[in-house]
C-alpha atoms as a PDB file:
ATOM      1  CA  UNK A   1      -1.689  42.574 -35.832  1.00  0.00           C
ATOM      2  CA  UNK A   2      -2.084  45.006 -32.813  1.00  0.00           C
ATOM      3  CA  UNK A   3       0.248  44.376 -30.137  1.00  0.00           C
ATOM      4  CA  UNK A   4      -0.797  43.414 -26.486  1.00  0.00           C
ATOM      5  CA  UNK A   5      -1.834  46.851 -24.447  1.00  0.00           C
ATOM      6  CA  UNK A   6      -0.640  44.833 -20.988  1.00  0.00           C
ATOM      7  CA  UNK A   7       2.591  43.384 -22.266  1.00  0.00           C
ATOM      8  CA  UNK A   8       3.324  45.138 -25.358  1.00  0.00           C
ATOM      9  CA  UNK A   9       3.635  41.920 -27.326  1.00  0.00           C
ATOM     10  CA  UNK A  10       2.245  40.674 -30.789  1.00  0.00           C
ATOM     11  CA  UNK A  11       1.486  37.707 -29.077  1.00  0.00           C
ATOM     12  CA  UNK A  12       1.191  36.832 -25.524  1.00  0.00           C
ATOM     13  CA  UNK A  13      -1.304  34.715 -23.309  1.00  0.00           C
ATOM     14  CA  UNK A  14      -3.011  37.784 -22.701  1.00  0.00           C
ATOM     15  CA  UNK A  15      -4.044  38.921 -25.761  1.00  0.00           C
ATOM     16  CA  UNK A  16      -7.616  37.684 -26.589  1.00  0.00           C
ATOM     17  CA  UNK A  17      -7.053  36.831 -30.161  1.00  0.00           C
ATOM     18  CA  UNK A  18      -4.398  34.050 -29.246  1.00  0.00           C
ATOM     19  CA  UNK A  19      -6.515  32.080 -26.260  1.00  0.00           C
ATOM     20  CA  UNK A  20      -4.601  30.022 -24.005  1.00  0.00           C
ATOM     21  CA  UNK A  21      -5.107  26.230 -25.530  1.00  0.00           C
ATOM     22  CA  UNK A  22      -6.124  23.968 -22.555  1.00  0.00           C
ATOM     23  CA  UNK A  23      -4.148  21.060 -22.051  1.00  0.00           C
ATOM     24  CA  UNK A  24      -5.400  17.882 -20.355  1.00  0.00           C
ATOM     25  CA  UNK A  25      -3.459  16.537 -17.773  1.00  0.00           C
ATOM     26  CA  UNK A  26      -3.618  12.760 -16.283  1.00  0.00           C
ATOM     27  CA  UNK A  27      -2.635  11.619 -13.234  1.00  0.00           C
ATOM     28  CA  UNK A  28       0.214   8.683 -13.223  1.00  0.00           C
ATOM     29  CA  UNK A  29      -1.078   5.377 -11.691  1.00  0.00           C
ATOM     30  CA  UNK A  30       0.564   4.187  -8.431  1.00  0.00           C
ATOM     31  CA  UNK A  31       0.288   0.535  -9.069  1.00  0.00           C
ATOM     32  CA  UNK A  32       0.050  -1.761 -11.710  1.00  0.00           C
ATOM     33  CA  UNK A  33      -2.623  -3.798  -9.928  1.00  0.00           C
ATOM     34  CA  UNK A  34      -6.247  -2.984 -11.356  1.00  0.00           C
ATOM     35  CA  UNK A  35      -8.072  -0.799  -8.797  1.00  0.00           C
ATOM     36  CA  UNK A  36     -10.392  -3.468  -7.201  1.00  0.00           C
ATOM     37  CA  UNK A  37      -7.477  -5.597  -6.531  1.00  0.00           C
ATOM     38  CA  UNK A  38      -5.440  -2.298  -5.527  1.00  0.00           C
ATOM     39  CA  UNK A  39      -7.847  -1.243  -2.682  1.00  0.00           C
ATOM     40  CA  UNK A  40      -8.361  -4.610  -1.483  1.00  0.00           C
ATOM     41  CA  UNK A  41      -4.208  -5.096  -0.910  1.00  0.00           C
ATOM     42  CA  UNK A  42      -4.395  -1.576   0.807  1.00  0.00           C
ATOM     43  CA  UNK A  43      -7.318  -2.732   2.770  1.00  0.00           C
ATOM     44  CA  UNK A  44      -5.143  -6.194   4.333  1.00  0.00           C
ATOM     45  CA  UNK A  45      -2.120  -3.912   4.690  1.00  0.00           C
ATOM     46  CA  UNK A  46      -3.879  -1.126   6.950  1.00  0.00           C
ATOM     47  CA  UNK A  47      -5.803  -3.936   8.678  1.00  0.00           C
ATOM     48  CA  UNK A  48      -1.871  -5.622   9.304  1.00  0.00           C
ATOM     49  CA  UNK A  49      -0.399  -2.545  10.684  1.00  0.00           C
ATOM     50  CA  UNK A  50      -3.460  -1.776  12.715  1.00  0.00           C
ATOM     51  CA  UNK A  51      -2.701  -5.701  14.446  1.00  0.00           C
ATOM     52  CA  UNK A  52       0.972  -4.701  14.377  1.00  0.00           C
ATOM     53  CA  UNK A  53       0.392  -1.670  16.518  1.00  0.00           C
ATOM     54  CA  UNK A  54      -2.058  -3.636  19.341  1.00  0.00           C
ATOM     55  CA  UNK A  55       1.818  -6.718  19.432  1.00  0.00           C
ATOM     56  CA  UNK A  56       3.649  -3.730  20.733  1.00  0.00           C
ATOM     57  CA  UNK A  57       1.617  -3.037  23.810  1.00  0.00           C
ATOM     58  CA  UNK A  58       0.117  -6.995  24.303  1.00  0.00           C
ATOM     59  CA  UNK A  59       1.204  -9.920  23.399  1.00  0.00           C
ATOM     60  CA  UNK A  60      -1.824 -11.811  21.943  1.00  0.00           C
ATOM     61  CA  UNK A  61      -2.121 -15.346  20.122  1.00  0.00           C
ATOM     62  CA  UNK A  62      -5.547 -14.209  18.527  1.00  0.00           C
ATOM     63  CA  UNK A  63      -3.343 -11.302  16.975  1.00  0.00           C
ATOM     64  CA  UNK A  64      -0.607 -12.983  15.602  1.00  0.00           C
ATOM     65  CA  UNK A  65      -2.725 -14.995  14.061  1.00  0.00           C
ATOM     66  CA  UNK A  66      -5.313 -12.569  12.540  1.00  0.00           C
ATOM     67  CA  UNK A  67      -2.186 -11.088  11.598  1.00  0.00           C
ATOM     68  CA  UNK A  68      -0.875 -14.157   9.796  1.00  0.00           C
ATOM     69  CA  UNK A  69      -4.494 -14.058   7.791  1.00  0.00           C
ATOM     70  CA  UNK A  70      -3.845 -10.771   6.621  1.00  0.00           C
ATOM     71  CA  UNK A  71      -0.712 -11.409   5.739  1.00  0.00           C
ATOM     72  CA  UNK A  72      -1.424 -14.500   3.762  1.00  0.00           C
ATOM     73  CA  UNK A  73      -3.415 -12.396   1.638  1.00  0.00           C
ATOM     74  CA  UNK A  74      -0.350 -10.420   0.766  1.00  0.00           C
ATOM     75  CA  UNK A  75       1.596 -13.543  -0.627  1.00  0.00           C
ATOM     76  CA  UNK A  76       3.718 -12.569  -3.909  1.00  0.00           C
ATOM     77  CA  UNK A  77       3.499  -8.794  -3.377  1.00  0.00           C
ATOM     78  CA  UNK A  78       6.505  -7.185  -3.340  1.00  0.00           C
ATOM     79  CA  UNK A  79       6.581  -5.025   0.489  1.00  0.00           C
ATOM     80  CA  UNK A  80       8.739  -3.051   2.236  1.00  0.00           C
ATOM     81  CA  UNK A  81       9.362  -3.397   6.058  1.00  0.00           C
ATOM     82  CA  UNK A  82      10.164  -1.317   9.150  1.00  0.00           C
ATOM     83  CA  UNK A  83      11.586  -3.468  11.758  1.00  0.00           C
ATOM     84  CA  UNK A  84      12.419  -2.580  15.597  1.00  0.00           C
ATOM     85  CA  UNK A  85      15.828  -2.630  16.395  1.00  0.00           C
ATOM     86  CA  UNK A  86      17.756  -2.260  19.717  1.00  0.00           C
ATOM     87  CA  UNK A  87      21.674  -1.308  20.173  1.00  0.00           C
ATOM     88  CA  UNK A  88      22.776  -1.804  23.596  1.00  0.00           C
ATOM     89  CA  UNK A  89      26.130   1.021  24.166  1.00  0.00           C
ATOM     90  CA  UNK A  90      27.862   0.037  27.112  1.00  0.00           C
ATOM     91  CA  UNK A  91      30.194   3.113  28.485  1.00  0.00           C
ATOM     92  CA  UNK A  92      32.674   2.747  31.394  1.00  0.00           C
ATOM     93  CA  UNK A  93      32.401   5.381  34.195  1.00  0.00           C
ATOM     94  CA  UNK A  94      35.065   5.175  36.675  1.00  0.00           C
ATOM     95  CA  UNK A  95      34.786   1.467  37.778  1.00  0.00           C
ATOM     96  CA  UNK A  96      31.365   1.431  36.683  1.00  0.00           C
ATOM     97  CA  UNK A  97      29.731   0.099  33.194  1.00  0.00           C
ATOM     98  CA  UNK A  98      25.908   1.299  31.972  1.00  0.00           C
ATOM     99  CA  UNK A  99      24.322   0.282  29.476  1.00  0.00           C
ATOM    100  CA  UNK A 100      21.988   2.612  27.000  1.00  0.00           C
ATOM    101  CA  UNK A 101      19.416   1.095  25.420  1.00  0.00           C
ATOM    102  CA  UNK A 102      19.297   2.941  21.494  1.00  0.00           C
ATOM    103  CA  UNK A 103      16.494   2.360  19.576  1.00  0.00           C
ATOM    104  CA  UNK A 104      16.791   2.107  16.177  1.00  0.00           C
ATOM    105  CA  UNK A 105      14.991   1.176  12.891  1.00  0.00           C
ATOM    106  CA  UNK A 106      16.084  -1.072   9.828  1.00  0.00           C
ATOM    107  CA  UNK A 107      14.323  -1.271   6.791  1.00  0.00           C
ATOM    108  CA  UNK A 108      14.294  -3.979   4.418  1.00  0.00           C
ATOM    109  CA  UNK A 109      12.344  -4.998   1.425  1.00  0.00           C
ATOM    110  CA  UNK A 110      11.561  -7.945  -0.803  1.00  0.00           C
ATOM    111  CA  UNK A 111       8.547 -10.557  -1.919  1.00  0.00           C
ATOM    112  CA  UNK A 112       6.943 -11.885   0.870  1.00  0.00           C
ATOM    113  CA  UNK A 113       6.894 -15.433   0.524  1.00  0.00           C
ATOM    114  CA  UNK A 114       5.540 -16.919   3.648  1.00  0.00           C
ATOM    115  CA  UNK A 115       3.651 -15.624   6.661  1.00  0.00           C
ATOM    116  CA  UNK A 116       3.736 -18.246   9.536  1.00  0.00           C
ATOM    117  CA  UNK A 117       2.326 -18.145  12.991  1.00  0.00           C
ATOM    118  CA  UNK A 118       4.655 -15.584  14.480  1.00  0.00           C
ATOM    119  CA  UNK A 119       7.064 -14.446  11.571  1.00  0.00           C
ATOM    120  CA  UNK A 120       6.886 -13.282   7.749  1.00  0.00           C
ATOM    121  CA  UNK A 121       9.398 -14.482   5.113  1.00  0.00           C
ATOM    122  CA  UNK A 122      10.622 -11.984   2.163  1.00  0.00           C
ATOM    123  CA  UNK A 123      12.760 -13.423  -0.269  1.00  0.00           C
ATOM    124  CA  UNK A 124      15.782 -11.089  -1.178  1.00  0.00           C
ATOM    125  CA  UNK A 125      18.023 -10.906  -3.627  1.00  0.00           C
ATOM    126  CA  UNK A 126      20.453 -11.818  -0.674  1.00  0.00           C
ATOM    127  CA  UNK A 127      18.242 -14.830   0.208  1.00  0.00           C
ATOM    128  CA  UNK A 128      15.496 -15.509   2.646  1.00  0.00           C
ATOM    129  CA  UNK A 129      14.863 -13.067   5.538  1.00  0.00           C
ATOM    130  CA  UNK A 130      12.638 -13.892   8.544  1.00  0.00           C
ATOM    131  CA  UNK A 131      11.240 -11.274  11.118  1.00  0.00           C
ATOM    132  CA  UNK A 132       9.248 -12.602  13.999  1.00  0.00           C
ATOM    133  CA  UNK A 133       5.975  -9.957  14.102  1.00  0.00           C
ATOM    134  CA  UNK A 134       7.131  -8.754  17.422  1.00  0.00           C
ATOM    135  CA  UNK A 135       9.432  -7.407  15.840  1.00  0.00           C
ATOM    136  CA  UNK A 136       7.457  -5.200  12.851  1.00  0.00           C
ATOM    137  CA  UNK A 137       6.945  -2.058  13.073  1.00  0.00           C
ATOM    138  CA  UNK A 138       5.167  -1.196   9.854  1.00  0.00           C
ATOM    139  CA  UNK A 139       4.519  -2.520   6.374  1.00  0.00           C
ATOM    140  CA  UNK A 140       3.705  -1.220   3.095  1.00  0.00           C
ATOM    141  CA  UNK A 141       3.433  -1.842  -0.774  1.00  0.00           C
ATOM    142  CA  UNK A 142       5.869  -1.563  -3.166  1.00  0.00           C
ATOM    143  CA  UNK A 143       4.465   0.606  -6.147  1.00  0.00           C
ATOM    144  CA  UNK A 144       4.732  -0.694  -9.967  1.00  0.00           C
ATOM    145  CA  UNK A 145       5.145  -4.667  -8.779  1.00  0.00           C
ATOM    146  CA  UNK A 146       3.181  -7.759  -9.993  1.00  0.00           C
ATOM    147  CA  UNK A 147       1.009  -9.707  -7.493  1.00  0.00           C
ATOM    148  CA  UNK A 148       1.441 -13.312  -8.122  1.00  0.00           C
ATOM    149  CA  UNK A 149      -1.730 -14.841  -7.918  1.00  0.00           C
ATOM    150  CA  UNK A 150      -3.009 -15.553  -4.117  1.00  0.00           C
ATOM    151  CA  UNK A 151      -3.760 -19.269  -2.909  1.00  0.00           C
ATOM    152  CA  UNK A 152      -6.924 -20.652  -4.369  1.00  0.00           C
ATOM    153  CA  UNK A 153      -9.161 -21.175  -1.400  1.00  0.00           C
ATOM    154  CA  UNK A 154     -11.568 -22.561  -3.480  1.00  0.00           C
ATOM    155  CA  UNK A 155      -9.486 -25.827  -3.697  1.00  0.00           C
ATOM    156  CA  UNK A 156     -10.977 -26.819  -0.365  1.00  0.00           C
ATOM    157  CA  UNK A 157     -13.678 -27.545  -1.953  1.00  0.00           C
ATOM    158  CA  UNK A 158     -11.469 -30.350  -3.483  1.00  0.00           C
ATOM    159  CA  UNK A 159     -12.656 -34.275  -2.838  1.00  0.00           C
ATOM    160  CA  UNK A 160      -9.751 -34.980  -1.866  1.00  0.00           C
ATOM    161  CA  UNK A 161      -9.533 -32.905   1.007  1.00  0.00           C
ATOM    162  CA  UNK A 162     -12.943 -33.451   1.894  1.00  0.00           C
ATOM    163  CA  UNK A 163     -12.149 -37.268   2.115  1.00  0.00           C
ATOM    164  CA  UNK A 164      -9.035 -37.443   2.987  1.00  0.00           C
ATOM    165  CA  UNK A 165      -8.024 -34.450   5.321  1.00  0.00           C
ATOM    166  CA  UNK A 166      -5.489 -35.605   7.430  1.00  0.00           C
ATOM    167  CA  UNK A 167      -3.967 -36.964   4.972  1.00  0.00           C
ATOM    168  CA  UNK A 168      -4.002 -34.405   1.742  1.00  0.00           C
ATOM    169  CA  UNK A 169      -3.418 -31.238   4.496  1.00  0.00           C
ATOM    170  CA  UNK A 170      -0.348 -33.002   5.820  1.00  0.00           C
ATOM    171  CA  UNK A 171       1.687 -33.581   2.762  1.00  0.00           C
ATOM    172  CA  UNK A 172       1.395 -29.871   1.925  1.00  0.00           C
ATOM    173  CA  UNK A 173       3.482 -27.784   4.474  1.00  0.00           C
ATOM    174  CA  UNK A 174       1.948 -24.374   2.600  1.00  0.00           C
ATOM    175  CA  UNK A 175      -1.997 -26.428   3.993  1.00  0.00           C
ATOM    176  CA  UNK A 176      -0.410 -27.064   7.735  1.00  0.00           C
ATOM    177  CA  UNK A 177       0.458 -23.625   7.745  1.00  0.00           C
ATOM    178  CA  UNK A 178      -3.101 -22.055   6.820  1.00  0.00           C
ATOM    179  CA  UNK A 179      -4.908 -24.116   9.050  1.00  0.00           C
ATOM    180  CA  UNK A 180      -3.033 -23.683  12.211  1.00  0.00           C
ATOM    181  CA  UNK A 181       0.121 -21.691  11.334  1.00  0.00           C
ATOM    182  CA  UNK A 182       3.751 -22.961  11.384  1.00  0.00           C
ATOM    183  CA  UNK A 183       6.520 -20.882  13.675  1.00  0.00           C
ATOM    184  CA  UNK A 184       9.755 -19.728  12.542  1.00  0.00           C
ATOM    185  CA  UNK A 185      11.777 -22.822  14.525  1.00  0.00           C
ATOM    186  CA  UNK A 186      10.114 -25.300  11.968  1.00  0.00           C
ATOM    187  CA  UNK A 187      10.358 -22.934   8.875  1.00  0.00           C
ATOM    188  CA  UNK A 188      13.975 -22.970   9.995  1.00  0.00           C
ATOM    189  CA  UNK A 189      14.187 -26.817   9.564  1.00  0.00           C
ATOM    190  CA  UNK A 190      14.530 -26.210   5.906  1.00  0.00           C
ATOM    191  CA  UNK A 191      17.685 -24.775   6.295  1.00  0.00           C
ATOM    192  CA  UNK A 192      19.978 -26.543   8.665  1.00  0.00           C
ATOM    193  CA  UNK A 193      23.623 -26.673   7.366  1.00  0.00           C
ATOM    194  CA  UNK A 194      22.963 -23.072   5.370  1.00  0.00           C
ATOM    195  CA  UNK A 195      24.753 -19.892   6.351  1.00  0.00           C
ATOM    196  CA  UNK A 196      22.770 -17.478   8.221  1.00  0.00           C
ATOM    197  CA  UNK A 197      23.003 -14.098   9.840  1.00  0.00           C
ATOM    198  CA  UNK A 198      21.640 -13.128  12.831  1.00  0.00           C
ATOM    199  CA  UNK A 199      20.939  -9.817  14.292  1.00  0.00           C
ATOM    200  CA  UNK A 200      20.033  -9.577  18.145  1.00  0.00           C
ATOM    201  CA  UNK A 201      19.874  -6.504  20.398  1.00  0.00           C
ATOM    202  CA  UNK A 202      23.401  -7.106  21.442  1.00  0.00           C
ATOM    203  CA  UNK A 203      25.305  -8.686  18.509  1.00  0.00           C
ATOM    204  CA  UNK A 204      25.101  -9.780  15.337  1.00  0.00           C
ATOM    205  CA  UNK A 205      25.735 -13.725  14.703  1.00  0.00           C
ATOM    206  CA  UNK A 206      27.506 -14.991  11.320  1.00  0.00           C
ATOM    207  CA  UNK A 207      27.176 -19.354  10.754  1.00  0.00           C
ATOM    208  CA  UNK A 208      26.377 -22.138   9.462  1.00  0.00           C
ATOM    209  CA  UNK A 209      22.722 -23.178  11.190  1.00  0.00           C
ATOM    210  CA  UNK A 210      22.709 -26.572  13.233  1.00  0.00           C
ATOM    211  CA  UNK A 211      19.683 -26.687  14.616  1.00  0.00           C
ATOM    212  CA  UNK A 212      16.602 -24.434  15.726  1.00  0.00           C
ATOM    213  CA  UNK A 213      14.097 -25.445  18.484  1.00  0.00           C
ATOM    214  CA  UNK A 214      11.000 -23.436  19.951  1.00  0.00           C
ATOM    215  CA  UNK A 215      13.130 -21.340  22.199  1.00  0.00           C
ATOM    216  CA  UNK A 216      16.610 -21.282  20.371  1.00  0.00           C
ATOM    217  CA  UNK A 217      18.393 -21.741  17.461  1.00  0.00           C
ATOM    218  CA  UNK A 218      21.836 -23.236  17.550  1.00  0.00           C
ATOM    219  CA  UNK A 219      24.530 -21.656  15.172  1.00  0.00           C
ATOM    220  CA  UNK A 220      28.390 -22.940  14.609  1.00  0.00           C
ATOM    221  CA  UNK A 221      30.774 -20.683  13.444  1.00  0.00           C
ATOM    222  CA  UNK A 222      35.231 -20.218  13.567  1.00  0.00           C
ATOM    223  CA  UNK A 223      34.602 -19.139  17.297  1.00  0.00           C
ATOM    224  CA  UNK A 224      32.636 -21.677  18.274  1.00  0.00           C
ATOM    225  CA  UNK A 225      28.642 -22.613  19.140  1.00  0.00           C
ATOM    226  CA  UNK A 226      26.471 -20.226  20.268  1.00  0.00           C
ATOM    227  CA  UNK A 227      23.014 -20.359  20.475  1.00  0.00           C
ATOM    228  CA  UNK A 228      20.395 -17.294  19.851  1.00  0.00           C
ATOM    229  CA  UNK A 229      17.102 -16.991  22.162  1.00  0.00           C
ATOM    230  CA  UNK A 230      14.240 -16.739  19.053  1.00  0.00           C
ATOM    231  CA  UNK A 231      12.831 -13.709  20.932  1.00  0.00           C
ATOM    232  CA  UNK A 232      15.826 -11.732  21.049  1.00  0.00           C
ATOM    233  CA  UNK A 233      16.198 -11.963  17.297  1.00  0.00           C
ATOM    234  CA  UNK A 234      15.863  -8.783  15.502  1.00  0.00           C
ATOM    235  CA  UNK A 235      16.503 -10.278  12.035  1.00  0.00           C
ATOM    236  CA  UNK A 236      17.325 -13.586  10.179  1.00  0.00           C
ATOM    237  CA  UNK A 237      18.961 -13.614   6.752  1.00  0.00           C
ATOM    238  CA  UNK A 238      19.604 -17.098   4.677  1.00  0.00           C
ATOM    239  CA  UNK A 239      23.250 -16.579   3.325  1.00  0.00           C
ATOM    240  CA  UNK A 240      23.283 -20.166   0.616  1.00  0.00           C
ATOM    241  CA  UNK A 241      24.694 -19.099  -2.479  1.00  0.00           C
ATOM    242  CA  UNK A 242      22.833 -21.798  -4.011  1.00  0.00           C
ATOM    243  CA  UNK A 243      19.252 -19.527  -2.972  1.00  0.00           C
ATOM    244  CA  UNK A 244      18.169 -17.987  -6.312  1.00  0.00           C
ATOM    245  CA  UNK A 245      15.568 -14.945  -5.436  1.00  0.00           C
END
């Protein structure tokens, strides 16, 4: 066997009598979703973030609730979240105190379980967490998770509901909600007595939940009652240790 004239070698990738073998070489996939159902969950998640975007300049009930639709669609996929956070620093000059205003950005991730009129719930290993949409910056799919199946809207077509609509739609909180969306104060009815956390602008909030009502929840803790302003809430996490994620 002659040896290679380039690289002196017997053989060598080179050398014409030992060709280079080609080797094929596949792509990994970045779901587990088929593609179809893959570009159709990208699809509601770019059309999301675009209504996310158009909440931080306007506040618009058409939005919020286009947004909601969207987000329906998303039901059982596992997402992850940027949310918009604010730290107040208060320094002391002389006899004078300023505030700063620091922006800053949690992220968080988890199943979302619910989207309501003005908030989405993920379920965490920790235990629910609400964010009002005000509040979301940006969402995005989880690679390599399962998408539980979406709700059947072909059960409208049921008798039932044809017949009976007030009725049928009003025993089924996850019905009330599609038809005309239900706000985080009456998801929050679900659970009064449970520890939550609460993270605000200024503070964060650790207590057992008393009550919530369209402008504030009401939270009891070793210091005392307080209650939280719904729109200054950055956050809410569900702290039961009887929640199973």
């Amino acid at each position: 066997m002659k040896r290679c004239k380039k690289c002196k070698k017997l053989t060598c990738s080179c050398n014409k009598s030992n060709p280079k073998i080609p080797t094929p070489v596949f792509s990994s996939p970045t779901s587990s979703l088929p593609k179809a159902q893959l570009n159709e969950l990208k699809f509601c998640i770019d059309e999301a973030n675009q209504l996310l975007q158009s909440l931080g300049s306007e506040s618009d009930v058409n939005n919020t609730r286009q947004l909601q639709l969207h987000f329906l669609k998303l039901q059982g996929v596992h997402v992850k979240i940027k949310i918009n956070c604010k730290f107040i620093e208060r320094t002391k000059d002389e006899d004078t105190i300023k505030n700063r205003v620091i922006e800053t950005i949690e992220e968080k991730a988890g199943l979302l379980s619910v989207a309501g009129r003005d908030f989405i719930q993920l379920n965490t290993k920790c235990g629910p967490l609400f964010i009002l949409y005000t509040r979301l910056i940006s969402l995005s799919h989880i690679n390599n998770s399962q998408e539980e199946e979406p709700y059947d809207l072909e059960m409208f077509k049921n008798k039932a509901l044809v017949l009976n609509f007030g009725e049928f739609v009003s025993k089924r909180p996850e019905l009330i909600n599609l038809f005309f969306g239900i706000p985080l104060y009456q998801q929050l009815q679900n659970y009064i007595g449970d520890t939550i956390q609460v993270k605000t602008d200024l503070l964060m909030i650790t207590g057992t939940l008393l009550s919530a009502t369209e402008n504030n929840i009401y939270i009891n803790n070793q210091k005392g009652n307080h209650h939280v302003n719904i729109n200054d809430i950055s956050f809410l996490q569900i702290l039961n240790n009887k929640w199973i994620g």
